[in-house]
PDB file of N, CA and C in Angstrom:
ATOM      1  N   UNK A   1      14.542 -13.353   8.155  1.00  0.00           N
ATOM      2  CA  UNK A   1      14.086 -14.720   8.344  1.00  0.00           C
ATOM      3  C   UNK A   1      12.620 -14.825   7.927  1.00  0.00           C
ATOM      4  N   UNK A   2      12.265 -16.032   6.968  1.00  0.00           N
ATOM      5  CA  UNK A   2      10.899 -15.929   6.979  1.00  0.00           C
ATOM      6  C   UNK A   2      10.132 -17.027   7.731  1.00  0.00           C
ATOM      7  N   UNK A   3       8.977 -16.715   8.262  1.00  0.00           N
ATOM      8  CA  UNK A   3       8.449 -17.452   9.198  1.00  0.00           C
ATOM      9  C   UNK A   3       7.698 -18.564   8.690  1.00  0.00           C
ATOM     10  N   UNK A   4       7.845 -19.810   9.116  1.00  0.00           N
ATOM     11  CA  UNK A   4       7.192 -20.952   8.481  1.00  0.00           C
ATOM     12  C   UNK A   4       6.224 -20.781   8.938  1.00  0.00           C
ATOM     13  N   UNK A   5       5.432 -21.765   8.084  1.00  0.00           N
ATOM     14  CA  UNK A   5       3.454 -21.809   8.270  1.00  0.00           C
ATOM     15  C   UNK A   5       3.193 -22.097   9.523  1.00  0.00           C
ATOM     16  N   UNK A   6       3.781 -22.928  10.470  1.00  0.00           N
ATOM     17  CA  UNK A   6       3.484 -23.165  11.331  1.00  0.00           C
ATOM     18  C   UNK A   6       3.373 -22.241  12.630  1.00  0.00           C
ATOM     19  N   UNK A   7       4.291 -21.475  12.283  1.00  0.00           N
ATOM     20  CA  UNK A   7       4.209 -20.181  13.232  1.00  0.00           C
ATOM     21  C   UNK A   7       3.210 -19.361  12.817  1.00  0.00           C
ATOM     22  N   UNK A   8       2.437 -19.226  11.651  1.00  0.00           N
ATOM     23  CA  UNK A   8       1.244 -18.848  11.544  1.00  0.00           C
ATOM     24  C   UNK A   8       0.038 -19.720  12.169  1.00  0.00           C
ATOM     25  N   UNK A   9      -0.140 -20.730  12.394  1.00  0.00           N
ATOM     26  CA  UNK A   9      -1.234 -21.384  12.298  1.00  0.00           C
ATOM     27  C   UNK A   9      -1.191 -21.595  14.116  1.00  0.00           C
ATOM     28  N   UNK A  10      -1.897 -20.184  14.213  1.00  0.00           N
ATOM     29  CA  UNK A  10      -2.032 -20.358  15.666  1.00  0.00           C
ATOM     30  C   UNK A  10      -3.574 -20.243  16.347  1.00  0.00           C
ATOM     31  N   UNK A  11      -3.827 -20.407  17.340  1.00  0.00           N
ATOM     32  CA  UNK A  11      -4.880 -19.583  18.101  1.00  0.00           C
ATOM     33  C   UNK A  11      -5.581 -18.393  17.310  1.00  0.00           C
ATOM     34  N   UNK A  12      -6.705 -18.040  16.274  1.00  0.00           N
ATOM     35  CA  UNK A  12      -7.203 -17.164  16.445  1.00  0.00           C
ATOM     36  C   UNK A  12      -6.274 -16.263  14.668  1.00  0.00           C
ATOM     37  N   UNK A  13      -5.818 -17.297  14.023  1.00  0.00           N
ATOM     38  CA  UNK A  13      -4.939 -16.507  12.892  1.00  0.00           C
ATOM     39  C   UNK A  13      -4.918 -17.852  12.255  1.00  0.00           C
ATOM     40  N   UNK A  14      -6.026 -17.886  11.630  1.00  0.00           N
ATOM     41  CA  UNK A  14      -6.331 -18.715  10.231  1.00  0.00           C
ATOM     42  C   UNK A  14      -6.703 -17.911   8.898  1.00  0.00           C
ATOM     43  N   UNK A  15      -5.345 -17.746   8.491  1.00  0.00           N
ATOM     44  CA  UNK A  15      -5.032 -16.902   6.976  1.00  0.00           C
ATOM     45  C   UNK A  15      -5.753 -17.652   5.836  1.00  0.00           C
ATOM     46  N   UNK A  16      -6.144 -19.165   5.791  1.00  0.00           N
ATOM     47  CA  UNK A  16      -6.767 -19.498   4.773  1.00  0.00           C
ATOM     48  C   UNK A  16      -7.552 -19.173   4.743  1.00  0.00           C
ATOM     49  N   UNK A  17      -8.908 -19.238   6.021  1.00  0.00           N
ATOM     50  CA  UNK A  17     -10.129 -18.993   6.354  1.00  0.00           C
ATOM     51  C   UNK A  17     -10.404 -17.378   6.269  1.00  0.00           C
ATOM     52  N   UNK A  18      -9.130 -16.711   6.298  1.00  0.00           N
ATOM     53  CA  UNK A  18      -9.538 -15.102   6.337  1.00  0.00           C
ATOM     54  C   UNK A  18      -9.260 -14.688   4.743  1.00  0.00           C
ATOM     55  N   UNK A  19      -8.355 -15.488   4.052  1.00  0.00           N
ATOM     56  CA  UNK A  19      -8.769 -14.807   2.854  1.00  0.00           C
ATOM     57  C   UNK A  19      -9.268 -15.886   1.736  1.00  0.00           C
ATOM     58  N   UNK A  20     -10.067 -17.052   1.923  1.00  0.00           N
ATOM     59  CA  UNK A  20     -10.848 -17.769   1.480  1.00  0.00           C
ATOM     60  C   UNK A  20     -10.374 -18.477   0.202  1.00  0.00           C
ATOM     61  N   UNK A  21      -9.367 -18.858   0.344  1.00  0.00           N
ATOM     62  CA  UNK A  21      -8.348 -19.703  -0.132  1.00  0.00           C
ATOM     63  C   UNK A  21      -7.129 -20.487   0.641  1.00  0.00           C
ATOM     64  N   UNK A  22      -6.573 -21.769   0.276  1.00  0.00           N
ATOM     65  CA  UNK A  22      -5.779 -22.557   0.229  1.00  0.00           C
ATOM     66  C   UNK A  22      -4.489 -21.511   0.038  1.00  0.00           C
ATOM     67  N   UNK A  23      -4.273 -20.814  -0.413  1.00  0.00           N
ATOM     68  CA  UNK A  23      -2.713 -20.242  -1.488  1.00  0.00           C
ATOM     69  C   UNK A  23      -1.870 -19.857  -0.052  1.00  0.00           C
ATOM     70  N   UNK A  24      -2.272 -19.746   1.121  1.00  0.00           N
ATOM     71  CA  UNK A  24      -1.149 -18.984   1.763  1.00  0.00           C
ATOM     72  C   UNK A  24      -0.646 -17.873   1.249  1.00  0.00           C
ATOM     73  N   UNK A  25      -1.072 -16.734   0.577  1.00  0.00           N
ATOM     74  CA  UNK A  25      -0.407 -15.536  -0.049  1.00  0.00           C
ATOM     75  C   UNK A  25      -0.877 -14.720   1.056  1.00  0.00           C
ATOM     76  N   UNK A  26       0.279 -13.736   1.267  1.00  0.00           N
ATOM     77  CA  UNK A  26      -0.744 -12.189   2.381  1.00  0.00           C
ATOM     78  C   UNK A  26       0.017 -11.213   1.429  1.00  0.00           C
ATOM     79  N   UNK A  27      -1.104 -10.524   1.309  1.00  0.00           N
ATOM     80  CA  UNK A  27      -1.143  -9.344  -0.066  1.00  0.00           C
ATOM     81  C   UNK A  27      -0.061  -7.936   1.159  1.00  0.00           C
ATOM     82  N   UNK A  28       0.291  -7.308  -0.048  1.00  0.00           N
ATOM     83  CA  UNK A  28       1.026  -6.380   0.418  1.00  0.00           C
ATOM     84  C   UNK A  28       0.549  -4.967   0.196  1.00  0.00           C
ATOM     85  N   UNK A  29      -0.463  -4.394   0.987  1.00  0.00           N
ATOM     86  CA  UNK A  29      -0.569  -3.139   0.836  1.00  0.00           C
ATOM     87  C   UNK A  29      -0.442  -2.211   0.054  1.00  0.00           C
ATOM     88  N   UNK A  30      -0.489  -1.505  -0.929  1.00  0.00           N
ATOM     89  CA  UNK A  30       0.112  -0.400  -1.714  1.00  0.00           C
ATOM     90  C   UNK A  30      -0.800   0.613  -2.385  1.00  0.00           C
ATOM     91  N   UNK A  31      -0.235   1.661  -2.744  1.00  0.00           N
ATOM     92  CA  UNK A  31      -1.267   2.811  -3.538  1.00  0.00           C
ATOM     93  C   UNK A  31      -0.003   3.515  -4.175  1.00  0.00           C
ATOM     94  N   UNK A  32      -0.342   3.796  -5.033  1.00  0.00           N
ATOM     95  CA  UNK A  32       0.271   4.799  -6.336  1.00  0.00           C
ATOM     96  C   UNK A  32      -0.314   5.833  -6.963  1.00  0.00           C
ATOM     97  N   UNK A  33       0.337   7.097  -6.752  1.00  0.00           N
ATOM     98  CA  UNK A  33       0.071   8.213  -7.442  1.00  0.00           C
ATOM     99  C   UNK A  33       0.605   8.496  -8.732  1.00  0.00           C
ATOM    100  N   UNK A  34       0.018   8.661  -9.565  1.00  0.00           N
ATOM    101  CA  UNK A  34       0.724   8.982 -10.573  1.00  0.00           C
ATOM    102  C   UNK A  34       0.208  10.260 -11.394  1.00  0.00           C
ATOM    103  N   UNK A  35       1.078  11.222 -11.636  1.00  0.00           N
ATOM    104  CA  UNK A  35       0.624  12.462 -12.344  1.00  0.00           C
ATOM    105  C   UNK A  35       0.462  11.757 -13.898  1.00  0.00           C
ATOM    106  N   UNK A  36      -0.229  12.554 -14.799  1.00  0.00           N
ATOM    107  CA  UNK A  36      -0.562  12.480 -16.255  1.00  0.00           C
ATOM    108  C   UNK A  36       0.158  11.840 -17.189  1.00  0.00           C
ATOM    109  N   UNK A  37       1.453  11.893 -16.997  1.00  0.00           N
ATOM    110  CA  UNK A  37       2.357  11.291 -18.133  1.00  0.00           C
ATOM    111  C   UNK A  37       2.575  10.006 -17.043  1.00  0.00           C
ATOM    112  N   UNK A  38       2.137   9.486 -16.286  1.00  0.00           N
ATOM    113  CA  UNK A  38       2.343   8.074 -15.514  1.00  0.00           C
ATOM    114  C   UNK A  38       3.542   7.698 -14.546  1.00  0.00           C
ATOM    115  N   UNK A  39       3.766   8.883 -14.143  1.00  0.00           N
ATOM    116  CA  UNK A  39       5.511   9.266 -13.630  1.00  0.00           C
ATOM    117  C   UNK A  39       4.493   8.985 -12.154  1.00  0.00           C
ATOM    118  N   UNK A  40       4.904   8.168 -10.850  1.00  0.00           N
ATOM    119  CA  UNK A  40       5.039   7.943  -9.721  1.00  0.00           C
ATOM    120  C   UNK A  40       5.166   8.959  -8.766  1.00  0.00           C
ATOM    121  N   UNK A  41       4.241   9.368  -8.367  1.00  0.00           N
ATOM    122  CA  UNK A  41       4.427  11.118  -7.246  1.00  0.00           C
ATOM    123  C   UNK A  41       4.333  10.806  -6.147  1.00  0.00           C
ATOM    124  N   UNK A  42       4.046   9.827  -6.034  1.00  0.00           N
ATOM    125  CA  UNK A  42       3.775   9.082  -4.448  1.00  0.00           C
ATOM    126  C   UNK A  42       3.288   7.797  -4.181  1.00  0.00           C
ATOM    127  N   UNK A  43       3.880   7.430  -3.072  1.00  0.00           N
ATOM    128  CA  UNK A  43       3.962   6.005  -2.900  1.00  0.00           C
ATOM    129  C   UNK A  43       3.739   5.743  -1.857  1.00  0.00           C
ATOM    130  N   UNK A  44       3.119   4.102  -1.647  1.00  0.00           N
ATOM    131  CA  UNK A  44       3.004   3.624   0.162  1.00  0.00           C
ATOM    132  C   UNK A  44       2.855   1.838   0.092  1.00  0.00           C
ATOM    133  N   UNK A  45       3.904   1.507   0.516  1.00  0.00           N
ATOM    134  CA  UNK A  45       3.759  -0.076   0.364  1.00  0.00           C
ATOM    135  C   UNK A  45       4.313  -0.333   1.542  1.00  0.00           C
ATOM    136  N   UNK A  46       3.595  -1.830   2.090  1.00  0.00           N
ATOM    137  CA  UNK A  46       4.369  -1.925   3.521  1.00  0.00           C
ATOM    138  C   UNK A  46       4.121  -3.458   3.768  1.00  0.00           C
ATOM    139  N   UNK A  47       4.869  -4.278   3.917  1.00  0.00           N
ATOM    140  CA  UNK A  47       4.946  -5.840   3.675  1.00  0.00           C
ATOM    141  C   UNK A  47       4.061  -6.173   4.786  1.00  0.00           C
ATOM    142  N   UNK A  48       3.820  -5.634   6.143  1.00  0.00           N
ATOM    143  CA  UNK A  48       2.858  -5.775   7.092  1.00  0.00           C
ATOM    144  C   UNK A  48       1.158  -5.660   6.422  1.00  0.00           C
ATOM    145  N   UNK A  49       0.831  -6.462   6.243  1.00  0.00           N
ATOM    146  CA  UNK A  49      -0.977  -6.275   5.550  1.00  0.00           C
ATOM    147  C   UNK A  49      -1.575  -5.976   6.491  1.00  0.00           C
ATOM    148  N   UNK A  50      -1.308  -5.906   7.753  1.00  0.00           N
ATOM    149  CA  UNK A  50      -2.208  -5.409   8.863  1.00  0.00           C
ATOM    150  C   UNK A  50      -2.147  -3.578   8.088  1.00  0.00           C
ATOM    151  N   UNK A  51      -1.624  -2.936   8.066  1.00  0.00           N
ATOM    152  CA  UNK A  51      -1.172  -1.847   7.772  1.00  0.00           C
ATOM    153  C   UNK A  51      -1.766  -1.296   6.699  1.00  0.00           C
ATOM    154  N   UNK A  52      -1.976  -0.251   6.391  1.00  0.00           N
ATOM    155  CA  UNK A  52      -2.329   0.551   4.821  1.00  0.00           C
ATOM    156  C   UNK A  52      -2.209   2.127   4.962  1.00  0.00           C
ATOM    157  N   UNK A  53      -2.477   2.761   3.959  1.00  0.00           N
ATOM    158  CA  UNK A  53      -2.097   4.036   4.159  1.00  0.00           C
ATOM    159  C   UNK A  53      -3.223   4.862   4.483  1.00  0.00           C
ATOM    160  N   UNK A  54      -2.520   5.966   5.612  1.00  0.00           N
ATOM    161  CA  UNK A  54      -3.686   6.898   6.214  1.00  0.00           C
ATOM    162  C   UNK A  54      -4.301   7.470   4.819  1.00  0.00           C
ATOM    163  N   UNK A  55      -5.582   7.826   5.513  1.00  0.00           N
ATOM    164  CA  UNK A  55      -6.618   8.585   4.208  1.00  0.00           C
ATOM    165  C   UNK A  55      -5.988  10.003   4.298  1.00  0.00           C
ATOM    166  N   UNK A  56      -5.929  10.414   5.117  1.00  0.00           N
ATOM    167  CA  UNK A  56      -4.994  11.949   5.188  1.00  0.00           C
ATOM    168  C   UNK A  56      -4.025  11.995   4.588  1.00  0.00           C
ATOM    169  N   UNK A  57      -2.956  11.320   4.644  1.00  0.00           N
ATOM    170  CA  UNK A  57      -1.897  11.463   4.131  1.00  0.00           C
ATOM    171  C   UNK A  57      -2.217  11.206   2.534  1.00  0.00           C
ATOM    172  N   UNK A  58      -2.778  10.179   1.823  1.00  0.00           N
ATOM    173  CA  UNK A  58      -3.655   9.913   0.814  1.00  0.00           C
ATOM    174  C   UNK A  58      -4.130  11.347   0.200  1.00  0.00           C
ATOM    175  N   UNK A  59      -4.782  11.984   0.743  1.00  0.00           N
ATOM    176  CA  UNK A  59      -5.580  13.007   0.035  1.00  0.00           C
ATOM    177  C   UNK A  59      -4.856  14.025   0.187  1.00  0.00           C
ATOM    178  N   UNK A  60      -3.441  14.337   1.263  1.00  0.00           N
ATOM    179  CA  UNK A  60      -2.841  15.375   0.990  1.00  0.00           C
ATOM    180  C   UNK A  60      -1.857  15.220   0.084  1.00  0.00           C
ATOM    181  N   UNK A  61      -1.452  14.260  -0.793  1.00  0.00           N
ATOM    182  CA  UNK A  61      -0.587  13.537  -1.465  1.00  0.00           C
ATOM    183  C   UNK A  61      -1.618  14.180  -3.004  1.00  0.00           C
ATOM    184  N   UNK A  62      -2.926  13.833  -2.694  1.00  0.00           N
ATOM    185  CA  UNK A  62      -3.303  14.087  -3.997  1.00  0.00           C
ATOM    186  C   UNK A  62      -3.447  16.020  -4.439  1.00  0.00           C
ATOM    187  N   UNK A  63      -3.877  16.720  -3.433  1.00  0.00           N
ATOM    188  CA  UNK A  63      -4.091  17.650  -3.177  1.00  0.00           C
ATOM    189  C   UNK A  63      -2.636  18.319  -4.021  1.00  0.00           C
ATOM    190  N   UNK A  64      -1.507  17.812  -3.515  1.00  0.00           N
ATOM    191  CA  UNK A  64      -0.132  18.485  -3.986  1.00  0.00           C
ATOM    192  C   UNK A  64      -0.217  18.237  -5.527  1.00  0.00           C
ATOM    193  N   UNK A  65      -0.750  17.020  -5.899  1.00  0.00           N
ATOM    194  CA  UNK A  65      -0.617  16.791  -7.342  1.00  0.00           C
ATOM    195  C   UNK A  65      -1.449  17.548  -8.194  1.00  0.00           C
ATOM    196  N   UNK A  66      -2.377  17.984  -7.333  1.00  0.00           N
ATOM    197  CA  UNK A  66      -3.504  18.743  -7.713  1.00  0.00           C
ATOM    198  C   UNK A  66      -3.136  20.064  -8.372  1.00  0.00           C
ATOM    199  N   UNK A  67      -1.909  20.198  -7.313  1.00  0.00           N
ATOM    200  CA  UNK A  67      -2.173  22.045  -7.660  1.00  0.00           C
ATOM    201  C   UNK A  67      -1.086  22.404  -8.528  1.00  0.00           C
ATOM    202  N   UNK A  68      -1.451  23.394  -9.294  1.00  0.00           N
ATOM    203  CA  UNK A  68      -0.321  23.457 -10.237  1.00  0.00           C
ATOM    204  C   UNK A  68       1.100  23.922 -10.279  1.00  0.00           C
ATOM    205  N   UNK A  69       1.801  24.070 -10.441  1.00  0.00           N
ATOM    206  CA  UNK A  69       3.271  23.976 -10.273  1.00  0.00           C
ATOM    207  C   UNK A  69       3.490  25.628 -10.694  1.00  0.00           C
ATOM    208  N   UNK A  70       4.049  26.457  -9.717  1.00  0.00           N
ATOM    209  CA  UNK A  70       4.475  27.751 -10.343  1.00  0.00           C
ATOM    210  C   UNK A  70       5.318  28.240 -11.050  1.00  0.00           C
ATOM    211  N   UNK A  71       5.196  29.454 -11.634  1.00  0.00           N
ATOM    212  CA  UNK A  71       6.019  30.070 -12.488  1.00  0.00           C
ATOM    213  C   UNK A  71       7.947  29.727 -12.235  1.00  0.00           C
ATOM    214  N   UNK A  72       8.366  28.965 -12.833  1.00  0.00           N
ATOM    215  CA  UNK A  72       9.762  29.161 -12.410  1.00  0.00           C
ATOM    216  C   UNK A  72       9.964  27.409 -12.333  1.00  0.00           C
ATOM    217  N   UNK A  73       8.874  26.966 -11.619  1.00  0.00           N
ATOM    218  CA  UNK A  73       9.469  25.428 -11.054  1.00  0.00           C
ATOM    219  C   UNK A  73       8.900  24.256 -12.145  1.00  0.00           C
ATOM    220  N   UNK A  74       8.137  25.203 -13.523  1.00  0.00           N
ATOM    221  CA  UNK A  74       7.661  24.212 -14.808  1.00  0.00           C
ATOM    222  C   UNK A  74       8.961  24.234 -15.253  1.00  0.00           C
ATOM    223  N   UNK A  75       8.828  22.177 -15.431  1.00  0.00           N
ATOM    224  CA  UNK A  75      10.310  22.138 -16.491  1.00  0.00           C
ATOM    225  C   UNK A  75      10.133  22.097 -17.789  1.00  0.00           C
TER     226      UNK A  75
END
């Protein structure tokens, strides 16, 4: 179900005034990893904009991409 404007426009949750436009849009979170050839290694999207992705999890995400792939598991 999606929630009409009006159920936004409450007490203390003025979305125009917080993101300084008229549009009613609430952005959706996301980050993308992508190794060298542009292939997707990791992902984090979450329709809640309160939300975003931990920095930990973030940097251990990059850390894996980081390191190189051993003998046996290069395709």
């Amino acid at each position: 179900m999606i929630p009409r404007r009006s159920e936004h426009q409450s007490p203390g949750l003025d979305i125009p005034d917080r993101h300084g436009n008229e549009l009613w849009f609430l952005p959706i979170p996301a980050v993308f990893l992508l190794d060298r050839d542009g292939g997707v290694t990791w992902r984090y999207a979450d329709v809640d904009f309160t939300h975003s992705a931990a920095p930990e999890r973030i940097i251990a995400a990059l850390r894996q991409l980081a390191t190189p792939p051993r003998i046996g598991e290069m395709s």
